[in-house]
Protein backbone atom coordinates (compact mmCIF):
# COMPACT_ATOMS: atom_id res chain seq x y z
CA UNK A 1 27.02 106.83 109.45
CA UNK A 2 24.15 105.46 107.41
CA UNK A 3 20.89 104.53 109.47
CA UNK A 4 20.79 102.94 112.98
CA UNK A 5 18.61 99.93 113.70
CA UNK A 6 17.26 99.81 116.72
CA UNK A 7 15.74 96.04 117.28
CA UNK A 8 13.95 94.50 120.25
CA UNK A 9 13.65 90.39 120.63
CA UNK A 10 11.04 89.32 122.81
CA UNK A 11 11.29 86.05 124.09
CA UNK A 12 9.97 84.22 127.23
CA UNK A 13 12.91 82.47 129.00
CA UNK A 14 16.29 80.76 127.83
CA UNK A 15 14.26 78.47 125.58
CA UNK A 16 15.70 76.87 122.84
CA UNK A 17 14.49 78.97 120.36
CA UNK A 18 14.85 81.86 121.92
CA UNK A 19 18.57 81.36 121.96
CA UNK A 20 18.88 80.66 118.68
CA UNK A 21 16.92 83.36 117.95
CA UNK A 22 19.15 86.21 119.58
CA UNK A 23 22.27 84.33 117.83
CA UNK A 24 20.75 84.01 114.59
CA UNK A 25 19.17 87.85 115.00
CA UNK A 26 23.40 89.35 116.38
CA UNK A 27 24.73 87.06 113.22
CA UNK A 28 22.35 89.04 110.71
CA UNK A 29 23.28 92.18 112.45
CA UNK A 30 26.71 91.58 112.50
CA UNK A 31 26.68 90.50 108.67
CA UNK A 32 24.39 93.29 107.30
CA UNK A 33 24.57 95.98 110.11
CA UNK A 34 28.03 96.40 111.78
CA UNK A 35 27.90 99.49 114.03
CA UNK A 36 24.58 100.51 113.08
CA UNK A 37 22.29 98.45 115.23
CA UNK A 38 21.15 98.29 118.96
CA UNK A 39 19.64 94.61 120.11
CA UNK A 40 17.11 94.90 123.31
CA UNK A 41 16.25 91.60 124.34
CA UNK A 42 12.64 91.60 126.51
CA UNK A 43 12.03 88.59 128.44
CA UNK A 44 8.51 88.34 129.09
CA UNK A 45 8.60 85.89 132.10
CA UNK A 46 10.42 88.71 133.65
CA UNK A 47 8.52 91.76 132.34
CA UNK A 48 5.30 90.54 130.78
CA UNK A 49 3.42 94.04 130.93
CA UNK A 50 5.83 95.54 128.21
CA UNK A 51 4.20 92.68 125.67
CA UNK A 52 1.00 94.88 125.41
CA UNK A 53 2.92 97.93 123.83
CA UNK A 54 3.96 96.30 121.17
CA UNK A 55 1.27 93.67 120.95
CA UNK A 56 3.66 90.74 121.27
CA UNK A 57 1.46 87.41 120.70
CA UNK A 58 4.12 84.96 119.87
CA UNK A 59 7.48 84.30 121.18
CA UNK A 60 9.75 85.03 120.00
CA UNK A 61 8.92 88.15 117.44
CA UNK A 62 11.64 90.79 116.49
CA UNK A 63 10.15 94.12 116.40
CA UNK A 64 12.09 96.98 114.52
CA UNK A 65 11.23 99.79 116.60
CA UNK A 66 13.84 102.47 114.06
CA UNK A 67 13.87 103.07 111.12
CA UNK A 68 10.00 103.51 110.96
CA UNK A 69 8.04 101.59 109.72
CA UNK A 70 7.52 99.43 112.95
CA UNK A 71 8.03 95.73 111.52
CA UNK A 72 7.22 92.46 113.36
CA UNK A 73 9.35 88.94 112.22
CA UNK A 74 8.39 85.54 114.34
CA UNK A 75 9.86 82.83 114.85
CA UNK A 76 13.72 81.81 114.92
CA UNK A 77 15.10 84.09 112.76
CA UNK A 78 17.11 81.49 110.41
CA UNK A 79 14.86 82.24 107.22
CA UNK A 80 17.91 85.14 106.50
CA UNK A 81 16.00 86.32 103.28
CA UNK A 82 12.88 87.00 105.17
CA UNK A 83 14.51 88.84 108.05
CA UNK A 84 16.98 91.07 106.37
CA UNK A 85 13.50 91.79 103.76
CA UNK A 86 11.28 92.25 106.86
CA UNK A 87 14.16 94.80 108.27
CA UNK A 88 14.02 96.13 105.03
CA UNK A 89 17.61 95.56 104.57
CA UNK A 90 17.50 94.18 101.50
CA UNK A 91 14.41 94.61 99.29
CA UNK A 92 12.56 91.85 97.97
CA UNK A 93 13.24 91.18 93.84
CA UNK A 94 10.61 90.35 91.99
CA UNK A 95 10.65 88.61 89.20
């Protein structure tokens, strides 16, 4: 078993772009990360004291909490190039 991802979506309510975050985040995950990855979805309305910990300003941000480094994507999640490079799933080429 290569490395496990362990991912946490913030989001504040069933908003529009909150859902299509968490379907375009499992999609990614699904594509890139089958079996390796835990998703923890935070909603802040519900539990807005665990925003400080992680210093969530935005809504919705993905934080990769494992493997280290801690990384921080906001927004929607459909740029796929910049999320699987901000997972560090794929590396970005330079050219």
């Amino acid at each position: 078993m290569g490395k496990a991802y362990e991912l946490r979506l913030y989001v504040a309510g069933k908003t529009n772009k909150s859902v299509v975050a968490l379907e375009n985040l499992k999609k990614l995950c699904e594509e890139h990360l089958k079996g390796k990855y835990s998703i923890e979805v935070v909603d802040l309305l519900e539990k807005p004291q665990l925003a400080e910990g992680d210093q969530i300003f935005a809504i919705p941000t993905l934080v990769k909490k494992v493997p280290e480094p801690v990384r921080k994507i906001i927004g929607d999640l459909s740029n796929e190039e910049k999320v699987l490079v901000g997972l560090d799933i794929r590396t970005k080429i330079n050219n």
